[in-house]
C-alpha atoms as a PDB file:
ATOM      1  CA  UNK A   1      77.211  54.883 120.389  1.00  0.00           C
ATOM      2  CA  UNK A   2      80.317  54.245 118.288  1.00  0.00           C
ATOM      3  CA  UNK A   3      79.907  55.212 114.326  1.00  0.00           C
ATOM      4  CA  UNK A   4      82.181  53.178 112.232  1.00  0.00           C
ATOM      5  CA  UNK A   5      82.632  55.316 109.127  1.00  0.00           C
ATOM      6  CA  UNK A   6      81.804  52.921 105.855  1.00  0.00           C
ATOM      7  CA  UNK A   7      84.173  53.065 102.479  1.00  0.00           C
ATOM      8  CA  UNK A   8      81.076  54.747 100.729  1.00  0.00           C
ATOM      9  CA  UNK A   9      81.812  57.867 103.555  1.00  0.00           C
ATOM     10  CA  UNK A  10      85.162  58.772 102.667  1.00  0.00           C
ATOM     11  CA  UNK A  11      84.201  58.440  99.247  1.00  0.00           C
ATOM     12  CA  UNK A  12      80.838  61.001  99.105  1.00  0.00           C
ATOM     13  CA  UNK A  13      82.843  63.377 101.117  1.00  0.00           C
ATOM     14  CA  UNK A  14      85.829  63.210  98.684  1.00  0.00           C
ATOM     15  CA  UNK A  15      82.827  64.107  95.678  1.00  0.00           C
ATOM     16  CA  UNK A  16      81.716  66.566  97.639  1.00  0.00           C
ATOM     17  CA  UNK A  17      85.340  68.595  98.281  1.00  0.00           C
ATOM     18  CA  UNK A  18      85.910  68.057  94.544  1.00  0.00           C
ATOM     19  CA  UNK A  19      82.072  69.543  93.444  1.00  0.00           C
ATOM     20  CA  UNK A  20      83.007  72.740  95.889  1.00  0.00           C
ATOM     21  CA  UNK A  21      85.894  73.019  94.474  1.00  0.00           C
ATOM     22  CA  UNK A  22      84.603  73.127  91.038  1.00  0.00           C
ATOM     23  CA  UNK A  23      82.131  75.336  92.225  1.00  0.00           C
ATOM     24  CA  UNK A  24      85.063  77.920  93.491  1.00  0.00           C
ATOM     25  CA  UNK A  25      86.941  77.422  90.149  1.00  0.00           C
ATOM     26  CA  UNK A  26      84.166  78.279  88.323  1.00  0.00           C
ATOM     27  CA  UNK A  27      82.944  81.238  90.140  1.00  0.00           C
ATOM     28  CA  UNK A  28      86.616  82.547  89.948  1.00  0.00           C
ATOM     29  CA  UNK A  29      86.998  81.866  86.431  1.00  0.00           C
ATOM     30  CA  UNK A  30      83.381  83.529  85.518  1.00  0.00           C
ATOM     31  CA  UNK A  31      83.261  86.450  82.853  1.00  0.00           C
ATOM     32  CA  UNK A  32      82.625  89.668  84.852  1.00  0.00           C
ATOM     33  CA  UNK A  33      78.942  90.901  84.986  1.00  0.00           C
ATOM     34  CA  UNK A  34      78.019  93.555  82.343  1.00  0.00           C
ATOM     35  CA  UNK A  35      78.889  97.320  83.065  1.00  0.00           C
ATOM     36  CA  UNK A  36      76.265  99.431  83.899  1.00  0.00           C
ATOM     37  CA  UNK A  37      75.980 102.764  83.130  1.00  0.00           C
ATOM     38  CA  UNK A  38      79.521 102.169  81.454  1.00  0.00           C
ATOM     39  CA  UNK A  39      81.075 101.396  84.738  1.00  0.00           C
ATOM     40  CA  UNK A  40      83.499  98.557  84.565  1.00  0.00           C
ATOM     41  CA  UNK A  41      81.739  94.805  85.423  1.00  0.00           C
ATOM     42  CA  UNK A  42      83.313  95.530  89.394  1.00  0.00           C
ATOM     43  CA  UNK A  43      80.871  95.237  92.232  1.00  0.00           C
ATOM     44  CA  UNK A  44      80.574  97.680  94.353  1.00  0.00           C
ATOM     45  CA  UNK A  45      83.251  96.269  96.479  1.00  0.00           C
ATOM     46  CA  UNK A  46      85.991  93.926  94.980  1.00  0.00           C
ATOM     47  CA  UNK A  47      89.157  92.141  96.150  1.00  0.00           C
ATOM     48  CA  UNK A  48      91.614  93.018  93.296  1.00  0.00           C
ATOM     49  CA  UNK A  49      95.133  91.350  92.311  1.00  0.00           C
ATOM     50  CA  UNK A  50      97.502  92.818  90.092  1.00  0.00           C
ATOM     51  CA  UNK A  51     100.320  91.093  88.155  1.00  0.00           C
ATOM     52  CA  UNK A  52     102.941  93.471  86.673  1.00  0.00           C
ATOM     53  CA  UNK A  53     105.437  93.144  85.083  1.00  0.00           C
ATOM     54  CA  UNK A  54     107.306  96.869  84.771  1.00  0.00           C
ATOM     55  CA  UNK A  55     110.699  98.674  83.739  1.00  0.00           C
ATOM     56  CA  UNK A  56     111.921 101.548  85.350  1.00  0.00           C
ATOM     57  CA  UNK A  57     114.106 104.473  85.002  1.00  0.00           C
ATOM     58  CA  UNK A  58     115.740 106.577  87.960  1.00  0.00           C
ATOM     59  CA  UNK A  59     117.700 109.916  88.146  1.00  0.00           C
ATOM     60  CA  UNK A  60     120.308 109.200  90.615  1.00  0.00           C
ATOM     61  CA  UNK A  61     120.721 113.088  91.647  1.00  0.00           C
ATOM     62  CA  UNK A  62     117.515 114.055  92.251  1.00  0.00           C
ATOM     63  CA  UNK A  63     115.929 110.393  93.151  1.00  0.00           C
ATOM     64  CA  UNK A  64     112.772 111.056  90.280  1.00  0.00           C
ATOM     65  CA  UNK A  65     111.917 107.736  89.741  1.00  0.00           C
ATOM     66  CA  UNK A  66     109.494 106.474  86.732  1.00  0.00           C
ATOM     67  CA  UNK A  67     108.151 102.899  86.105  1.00  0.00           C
ATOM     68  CA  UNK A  68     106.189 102.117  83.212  1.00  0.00           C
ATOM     69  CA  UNK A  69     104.617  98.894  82.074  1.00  0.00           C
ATOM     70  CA  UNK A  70     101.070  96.104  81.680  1.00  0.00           C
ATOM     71  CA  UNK A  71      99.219  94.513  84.396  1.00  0.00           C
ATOM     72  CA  UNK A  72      96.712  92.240  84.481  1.00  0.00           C
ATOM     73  CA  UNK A  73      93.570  93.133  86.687  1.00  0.00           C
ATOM     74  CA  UNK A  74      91.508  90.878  88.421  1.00  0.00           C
ATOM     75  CA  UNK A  75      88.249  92.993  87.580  1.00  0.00           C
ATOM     76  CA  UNK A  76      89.931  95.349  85.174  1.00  0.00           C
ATOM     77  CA  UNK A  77      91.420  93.257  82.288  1.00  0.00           C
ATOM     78  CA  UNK A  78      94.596  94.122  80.727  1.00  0.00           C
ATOM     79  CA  UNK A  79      95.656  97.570  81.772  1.00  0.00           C
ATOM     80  CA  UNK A  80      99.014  99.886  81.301  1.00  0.00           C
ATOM     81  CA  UNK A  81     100.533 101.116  84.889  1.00  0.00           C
ATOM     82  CA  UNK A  82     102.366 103.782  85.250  1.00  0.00           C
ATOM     83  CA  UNK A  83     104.122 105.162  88.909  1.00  0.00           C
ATOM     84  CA  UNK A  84     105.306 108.347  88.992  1.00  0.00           C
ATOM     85  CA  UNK A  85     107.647 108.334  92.170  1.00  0.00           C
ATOM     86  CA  UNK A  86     110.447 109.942  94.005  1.00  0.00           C
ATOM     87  CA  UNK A  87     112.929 107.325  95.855  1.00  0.00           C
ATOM     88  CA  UNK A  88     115.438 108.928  98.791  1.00  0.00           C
ATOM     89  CA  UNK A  89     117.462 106.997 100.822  1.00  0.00           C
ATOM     90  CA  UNK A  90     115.925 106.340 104.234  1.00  0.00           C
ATOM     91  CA  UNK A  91     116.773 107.322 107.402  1.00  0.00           C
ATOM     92  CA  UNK A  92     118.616 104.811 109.712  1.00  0.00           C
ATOM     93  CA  UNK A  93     115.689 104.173 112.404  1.00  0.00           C
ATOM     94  CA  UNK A  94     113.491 102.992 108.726  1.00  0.00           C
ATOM     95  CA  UNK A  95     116.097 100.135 108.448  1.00  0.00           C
ATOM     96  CA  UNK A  96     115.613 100.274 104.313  1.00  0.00           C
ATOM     97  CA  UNK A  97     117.520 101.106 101.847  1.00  0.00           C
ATOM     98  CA  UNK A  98     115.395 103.581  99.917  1.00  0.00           C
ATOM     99  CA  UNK A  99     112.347 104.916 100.637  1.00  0.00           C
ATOM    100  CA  UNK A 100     109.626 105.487  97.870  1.00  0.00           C
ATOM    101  CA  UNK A 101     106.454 107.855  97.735  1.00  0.00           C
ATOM    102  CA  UNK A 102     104.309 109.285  95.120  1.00  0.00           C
ATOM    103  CA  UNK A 103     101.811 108.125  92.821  1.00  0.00           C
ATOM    104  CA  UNK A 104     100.628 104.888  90.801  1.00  0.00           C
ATOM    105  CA  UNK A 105      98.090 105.135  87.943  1.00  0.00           C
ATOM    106  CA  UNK A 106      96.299 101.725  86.324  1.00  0.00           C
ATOM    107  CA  UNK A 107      94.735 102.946  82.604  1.00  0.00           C
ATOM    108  CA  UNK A 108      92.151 100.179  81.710  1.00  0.00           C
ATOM    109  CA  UNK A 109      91.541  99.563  77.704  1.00  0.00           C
ATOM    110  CA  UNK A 110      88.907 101.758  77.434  1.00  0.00           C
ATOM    111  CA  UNK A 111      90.960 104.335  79.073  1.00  0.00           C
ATOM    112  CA  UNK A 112      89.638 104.629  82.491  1.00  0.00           C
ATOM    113  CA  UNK A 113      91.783 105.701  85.021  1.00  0.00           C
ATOM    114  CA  UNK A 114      92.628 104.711  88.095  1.00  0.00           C
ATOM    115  CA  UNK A 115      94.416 106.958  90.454  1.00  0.00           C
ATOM    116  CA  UNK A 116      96.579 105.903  93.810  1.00  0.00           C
ATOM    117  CA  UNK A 117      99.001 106.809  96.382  1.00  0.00           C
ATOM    118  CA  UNK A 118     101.807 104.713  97.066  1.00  0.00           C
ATOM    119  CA  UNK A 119     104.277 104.871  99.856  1.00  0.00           C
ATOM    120  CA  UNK A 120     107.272 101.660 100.418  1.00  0.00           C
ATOM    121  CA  UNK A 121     110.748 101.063 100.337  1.00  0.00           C
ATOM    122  CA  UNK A 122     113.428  98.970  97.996  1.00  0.00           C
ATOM    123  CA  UNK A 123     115.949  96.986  99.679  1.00  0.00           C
ATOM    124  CA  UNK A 124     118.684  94.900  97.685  1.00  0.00           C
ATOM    125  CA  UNK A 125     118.574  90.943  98.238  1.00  0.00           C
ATOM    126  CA  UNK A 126     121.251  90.421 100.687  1.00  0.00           C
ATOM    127  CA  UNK A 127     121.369  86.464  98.898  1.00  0.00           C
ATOM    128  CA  UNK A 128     123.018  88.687  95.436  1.00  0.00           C
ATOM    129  CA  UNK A 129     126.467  88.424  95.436  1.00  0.00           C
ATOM    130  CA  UNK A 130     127.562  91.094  93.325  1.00  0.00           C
ATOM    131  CA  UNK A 131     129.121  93.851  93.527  1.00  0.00           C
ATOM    132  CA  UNK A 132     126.801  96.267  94.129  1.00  0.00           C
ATOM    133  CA  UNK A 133     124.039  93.996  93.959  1.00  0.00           C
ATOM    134  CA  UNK A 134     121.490  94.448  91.105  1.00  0.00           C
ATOM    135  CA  UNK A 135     118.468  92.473  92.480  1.00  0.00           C
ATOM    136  CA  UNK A 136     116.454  93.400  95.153  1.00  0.00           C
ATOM    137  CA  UNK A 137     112.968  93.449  96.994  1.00  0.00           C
ATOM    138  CA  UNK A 138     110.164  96.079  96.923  1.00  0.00           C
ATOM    139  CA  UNK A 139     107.092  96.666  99.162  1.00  0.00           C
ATOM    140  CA  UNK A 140     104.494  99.591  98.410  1.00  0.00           C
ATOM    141  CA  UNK A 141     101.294 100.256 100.499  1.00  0.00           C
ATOM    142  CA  UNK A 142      98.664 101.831  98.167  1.00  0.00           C
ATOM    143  CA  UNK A 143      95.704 104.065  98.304  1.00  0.00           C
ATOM    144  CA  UNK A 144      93.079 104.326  96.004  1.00  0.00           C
ATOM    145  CA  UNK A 145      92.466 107.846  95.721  1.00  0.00           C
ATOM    146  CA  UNK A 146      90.249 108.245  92.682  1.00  0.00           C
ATOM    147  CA  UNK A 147      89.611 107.440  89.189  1.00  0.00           C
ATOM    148  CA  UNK A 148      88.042 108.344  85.664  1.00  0.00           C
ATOM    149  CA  UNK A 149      85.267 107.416  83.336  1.00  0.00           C
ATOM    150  CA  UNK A 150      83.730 104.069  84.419  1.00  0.00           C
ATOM    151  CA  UNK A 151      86.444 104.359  87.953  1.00  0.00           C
ATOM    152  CA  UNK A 152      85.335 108.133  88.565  1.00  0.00           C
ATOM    153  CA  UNK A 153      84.833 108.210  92.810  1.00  0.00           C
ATOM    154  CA  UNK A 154      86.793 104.712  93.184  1.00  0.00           C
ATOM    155  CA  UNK A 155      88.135 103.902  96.467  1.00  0.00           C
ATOM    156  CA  UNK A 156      90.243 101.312  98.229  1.00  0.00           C
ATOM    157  CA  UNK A 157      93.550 100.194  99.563  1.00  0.00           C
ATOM    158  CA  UNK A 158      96.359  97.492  99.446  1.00  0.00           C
ATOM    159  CA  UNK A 159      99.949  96.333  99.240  1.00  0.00           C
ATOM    160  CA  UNK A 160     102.254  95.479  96.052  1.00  0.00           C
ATOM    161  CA  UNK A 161     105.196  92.833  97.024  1.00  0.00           C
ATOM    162  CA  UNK A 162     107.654  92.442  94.245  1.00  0.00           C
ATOM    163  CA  UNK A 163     111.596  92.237  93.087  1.00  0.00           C
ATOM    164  CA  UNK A 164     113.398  94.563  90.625  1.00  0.00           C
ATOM    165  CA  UNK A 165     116.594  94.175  88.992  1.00  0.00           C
ATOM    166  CA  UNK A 166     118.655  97.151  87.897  1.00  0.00           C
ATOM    167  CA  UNK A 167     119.923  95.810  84.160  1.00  0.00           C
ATOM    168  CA  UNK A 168     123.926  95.648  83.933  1.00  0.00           C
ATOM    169  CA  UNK A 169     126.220  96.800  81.497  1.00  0.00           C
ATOM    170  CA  UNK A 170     126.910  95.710  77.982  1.00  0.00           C
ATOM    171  CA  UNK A 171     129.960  95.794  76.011  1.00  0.00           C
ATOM    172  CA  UNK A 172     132.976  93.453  75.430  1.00  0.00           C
ATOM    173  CA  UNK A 173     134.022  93.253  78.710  1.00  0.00           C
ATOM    174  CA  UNK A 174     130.401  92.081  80.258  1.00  0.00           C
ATOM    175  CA  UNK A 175     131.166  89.119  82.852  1.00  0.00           C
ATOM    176  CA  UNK A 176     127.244  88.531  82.833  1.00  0.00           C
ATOM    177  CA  UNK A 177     124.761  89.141  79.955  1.00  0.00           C
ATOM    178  CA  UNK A 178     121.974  87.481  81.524  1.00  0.00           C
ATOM    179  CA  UNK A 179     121.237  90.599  83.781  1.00  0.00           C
ATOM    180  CA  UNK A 180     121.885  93.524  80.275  1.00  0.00           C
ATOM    181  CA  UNK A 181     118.693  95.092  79.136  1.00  0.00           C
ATOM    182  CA  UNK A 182     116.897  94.907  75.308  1.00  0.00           C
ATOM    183  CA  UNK A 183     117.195  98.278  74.819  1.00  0.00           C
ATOM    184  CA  UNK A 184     118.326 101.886  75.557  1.00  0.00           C
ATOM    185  CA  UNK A 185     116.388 104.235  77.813  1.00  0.00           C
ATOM    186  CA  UNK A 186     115.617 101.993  81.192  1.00  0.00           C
ATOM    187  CA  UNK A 187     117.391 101.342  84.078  1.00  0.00           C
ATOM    188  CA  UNK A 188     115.827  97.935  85.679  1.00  0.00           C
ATOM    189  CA  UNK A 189     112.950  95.506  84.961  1.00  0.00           C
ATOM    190  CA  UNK A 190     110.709  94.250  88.310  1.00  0.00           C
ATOM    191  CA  UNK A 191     107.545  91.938  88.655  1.00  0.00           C
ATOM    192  CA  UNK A 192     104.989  92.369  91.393  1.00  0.00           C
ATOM    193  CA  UNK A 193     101.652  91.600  92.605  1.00  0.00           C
ATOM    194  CA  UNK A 194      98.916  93.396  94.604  1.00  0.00           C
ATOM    195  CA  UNK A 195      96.272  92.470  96.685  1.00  0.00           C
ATOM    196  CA  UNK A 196      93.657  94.761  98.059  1.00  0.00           C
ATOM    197  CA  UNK A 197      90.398  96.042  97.610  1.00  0.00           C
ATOM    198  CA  UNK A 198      88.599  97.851  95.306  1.00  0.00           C
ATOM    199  CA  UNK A 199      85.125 100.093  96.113  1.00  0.00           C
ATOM    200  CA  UNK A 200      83.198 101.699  93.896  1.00  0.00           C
ATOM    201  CA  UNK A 201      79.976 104.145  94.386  1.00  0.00           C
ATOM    202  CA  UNK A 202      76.759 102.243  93.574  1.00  0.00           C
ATOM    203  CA  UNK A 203      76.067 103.370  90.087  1.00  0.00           C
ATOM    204  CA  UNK A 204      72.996 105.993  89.883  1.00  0.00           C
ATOM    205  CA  UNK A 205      69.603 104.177  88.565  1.00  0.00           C
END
């Protein structure tokens, strides 16, 4: 037997995309549940997303590299980040340009802390023309190692994709002003995102 679908078909399962959709949206957009025992509103185990946006200083002779910066938190709100890094140039079998390890720490409002390990590389855009280039691409895989307060025995694990852009010079004789930075004291601006997972310990009754 052949169904023939009618125009009132098309049309219910059209409502019913857009009302699970809506459903999604909502769930997404919902306020987080109330902390217990002061522990952030996280379940026990959360997808988190981080958008940053950061500058960053770096000590060309001894590769000590420092970001600083806000991020906004999936299931942590507003937060300051802060990576405390060393950056080396990698070896030729890595096929990067420099190679990054140390540690990234997310400080929530309230001043909970969470701790991580991060290990990547930074590679300039090959699509920047100048000369050296001052754009380029960043990768970091993270490790949740820790936290404080409300994030004390957090766990989890993810990956931070991004670009940074090492501000140019100022002065009279600056071809391109776009790329200077708005004040002394940092040597680059980048934006990134991460996506992983975040576990905490069920909280005690």
């Amino acid at each position: 037997m052949q169904l023939v679908p009618t125009p009132i078909v098309p049309s219910l399962l059209r409502t019913g995309a857009v009302t699970v959709a809506g459903l999604v949206v909502m769930a997404a957009c919902a306020a987080p549940l109330p902390a217990s025992h002061g522990r952030p509103g996280v379940s026990p185990a959360a997808r988190m997303t981080i958008n940053a946006g950061t500058t960053f200083v770096f000590d060309p002779d001894t590769g000590h590299h420092e970001v600083r910066g806000i991020a906004q938190v999936s299931n942590l709100g507003n937060c300051r980040v802060y990576f405390d890094v060393n950056a080396t140039p990698c070896s030729s079998g890595d096929g990067h340009f420099l190679c990054v390890a140390g540690t990234m720490t997310i400080t929530t409002l309230g001043n909970d802390k969470l701790h991580t390990m991060v290990v990547g590389w930074v590679d300039f855009d090959p699509n920047d023309p100048k000369l050296p280039p001052t754009m380029g691409s960043l990768h970091y895989d993270v490790t949740v190692t820790g936290g404080t307060g409300g994030l004390a025995g957090a766990r989890g694990h993810g990956r931070i994709h991004g670009a940074a852009m090492f501000v140019g010079p100022d002065g009279p004789d600056d071809t391109d002003p776009t790329d200077d930075g708005f004040c002394d004291g940092y040597l680059g601006v980048a934006t990134w995102r991460f996506d992983g997972v975040l576990l905490l310990p069920h909280p005690r009754e």
